[in-house]
Protein backbone atom coordinates (compact mmCIF):
# COMPACT_ATOMS: atom_id res chain seq x y z
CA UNK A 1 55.35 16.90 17.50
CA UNK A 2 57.29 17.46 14.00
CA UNK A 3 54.65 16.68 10.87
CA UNK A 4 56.58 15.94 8.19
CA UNK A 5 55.18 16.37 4.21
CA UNK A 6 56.01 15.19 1.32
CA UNK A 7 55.10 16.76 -2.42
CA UNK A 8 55.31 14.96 -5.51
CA UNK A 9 55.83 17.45 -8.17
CA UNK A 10 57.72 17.67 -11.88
CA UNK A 11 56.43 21.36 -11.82
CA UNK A 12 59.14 23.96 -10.40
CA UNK A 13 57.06 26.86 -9.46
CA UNK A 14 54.57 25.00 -8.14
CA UNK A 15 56.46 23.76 -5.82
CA UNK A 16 58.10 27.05 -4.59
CA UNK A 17 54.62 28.35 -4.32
CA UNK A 18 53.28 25.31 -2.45
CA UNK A 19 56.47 25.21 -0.46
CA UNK A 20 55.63 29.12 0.15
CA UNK A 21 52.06 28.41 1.34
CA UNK A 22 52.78 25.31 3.80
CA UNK A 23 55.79 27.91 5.48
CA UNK A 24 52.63 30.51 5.81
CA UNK A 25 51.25 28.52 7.85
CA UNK A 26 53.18 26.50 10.47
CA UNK A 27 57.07 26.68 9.65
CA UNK A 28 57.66 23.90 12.05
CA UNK A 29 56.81 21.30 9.07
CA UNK A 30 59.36 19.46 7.29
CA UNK A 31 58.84 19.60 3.62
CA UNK A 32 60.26 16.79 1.40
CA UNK A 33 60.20 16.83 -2.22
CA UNK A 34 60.53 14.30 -5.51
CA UNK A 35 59.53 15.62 -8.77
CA UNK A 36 58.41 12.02 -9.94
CA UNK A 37 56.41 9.70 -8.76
CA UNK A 38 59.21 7.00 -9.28
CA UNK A 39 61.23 8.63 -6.60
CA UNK A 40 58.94 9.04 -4.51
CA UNK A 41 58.07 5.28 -4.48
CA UNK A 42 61.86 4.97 -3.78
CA UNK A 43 61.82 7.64 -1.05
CA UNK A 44 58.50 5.15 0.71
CA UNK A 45 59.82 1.66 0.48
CA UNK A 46 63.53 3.37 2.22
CA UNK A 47 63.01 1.92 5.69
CA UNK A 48 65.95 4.08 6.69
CA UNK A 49 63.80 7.22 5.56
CA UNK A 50 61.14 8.49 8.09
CA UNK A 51 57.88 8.27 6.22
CA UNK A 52 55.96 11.34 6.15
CA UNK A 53 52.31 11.97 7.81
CA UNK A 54 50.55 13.24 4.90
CA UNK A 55 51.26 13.44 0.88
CA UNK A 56 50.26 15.30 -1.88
CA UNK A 57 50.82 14.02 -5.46
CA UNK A 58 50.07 15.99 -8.61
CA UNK A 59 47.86 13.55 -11.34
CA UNK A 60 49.90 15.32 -14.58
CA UNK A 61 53.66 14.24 -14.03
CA UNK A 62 55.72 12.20 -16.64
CA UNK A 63 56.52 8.49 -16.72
CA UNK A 64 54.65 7.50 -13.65
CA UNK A 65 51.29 9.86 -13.40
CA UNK A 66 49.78 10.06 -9.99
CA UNK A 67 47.31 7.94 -10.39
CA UNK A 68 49.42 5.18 -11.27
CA UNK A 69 52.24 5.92 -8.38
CA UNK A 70 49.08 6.65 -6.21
CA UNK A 71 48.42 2.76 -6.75
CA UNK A 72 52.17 1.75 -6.07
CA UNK A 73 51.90 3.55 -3.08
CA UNK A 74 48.98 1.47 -1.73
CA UNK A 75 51.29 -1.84 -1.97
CA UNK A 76 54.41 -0.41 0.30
CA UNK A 77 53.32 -1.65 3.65
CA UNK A 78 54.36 1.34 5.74
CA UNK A 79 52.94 3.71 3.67
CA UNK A 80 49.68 2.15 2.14
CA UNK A 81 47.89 4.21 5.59
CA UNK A 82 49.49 7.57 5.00
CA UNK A 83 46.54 10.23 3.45
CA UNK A 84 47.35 10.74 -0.19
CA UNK A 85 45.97 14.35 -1.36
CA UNK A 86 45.72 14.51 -5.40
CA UNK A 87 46.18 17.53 -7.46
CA UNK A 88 46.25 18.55 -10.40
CA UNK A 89 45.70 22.22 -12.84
CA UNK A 90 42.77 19.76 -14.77
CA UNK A 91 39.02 19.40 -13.10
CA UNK A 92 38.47 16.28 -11.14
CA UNK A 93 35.40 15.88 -13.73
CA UNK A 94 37.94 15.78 -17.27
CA UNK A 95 39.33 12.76 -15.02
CA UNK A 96 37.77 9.06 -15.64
CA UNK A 97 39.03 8.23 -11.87
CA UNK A 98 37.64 8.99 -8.67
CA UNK A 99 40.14 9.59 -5.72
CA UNK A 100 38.19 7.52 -3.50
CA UNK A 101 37.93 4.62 -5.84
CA UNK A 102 41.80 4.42 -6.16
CA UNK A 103 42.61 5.30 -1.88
CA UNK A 104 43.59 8.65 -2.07
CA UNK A 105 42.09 10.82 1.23
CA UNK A 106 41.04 13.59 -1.52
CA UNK A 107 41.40 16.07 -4.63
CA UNK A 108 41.70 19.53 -5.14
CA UNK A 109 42.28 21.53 -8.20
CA UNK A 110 45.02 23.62 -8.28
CA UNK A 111 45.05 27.33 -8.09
CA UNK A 112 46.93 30.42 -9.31
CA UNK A 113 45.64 32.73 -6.31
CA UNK A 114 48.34 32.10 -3.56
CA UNK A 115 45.43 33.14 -0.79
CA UNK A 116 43.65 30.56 -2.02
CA UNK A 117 45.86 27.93 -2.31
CA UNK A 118 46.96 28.83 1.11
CA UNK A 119 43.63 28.82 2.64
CA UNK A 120 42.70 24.95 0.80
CA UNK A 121 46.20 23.96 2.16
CA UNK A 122 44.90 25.33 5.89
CA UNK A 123 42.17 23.22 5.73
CA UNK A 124 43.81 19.89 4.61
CA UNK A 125 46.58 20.44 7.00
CA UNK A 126 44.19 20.67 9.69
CA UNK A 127 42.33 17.78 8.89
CA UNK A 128 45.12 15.47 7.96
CA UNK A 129 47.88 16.86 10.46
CA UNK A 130 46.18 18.09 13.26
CA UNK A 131 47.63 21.57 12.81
């Protein structure tokens, strides 16, 4: 069966390199991406769009932040049950909310080794997907 993904994320590079990482390690998953959170609220409530099995959402992003489309994304019906994986360069710790107290399946820091962003990826995936 097809997984499909979808990344919320204003940063460029960071998307080629997560885009990279996912491709590493099963090239059968589609990969969606918004670079806002407000677009990817749009992309949810579209009952013509095939929602995706798992998302990950960067916390630092301009007019909506994660945390606050993280929220919107618990009201859309068809989505509110989809795992929500935040990230973000900044340690969960600097942060005054928890994942968990906000729905979101989990948090990891992001990384600038590409091994190990692949290998916290592998593990998610795995998890959340099956794979």
């Amino acid at each position: 069966m097809i997984k499909k993904l979808l990344l919320v994320d204003d940063d460029p590079d960071d998307v080629t390199t997560f885009f990279d990482a996912v491709k590493e390690l099963d090239t059968e998953i589609i990969l969606q991406h918004t670079p806002n959170g407000v677009q990817a609220l749009e992309i949810l409530s579209d009952e013509h769009i095939s929602a995706p099995d798992i998302i990950f959402l960067d916390v630092n992003m301009p007019s909506l932040n994660g945390w606050q489309c993280l929220r919107e994304i618990k009201n859309i019906a068809r989505a509110n049950t989809i795992p929500i994986i935040m990230y973000s360069t900044a340690n969960l710790s600097q942060n005054a909310i928890s994942p968990a107290d906000v729905g979101a399946a989990a948090f990891y820091q992001k990384s600038n080794s590409f091994a190990e962003l692949k290998n916290t990826l592998r593990h998610i995936l795995v998890r959340y997907m099956g794979l």
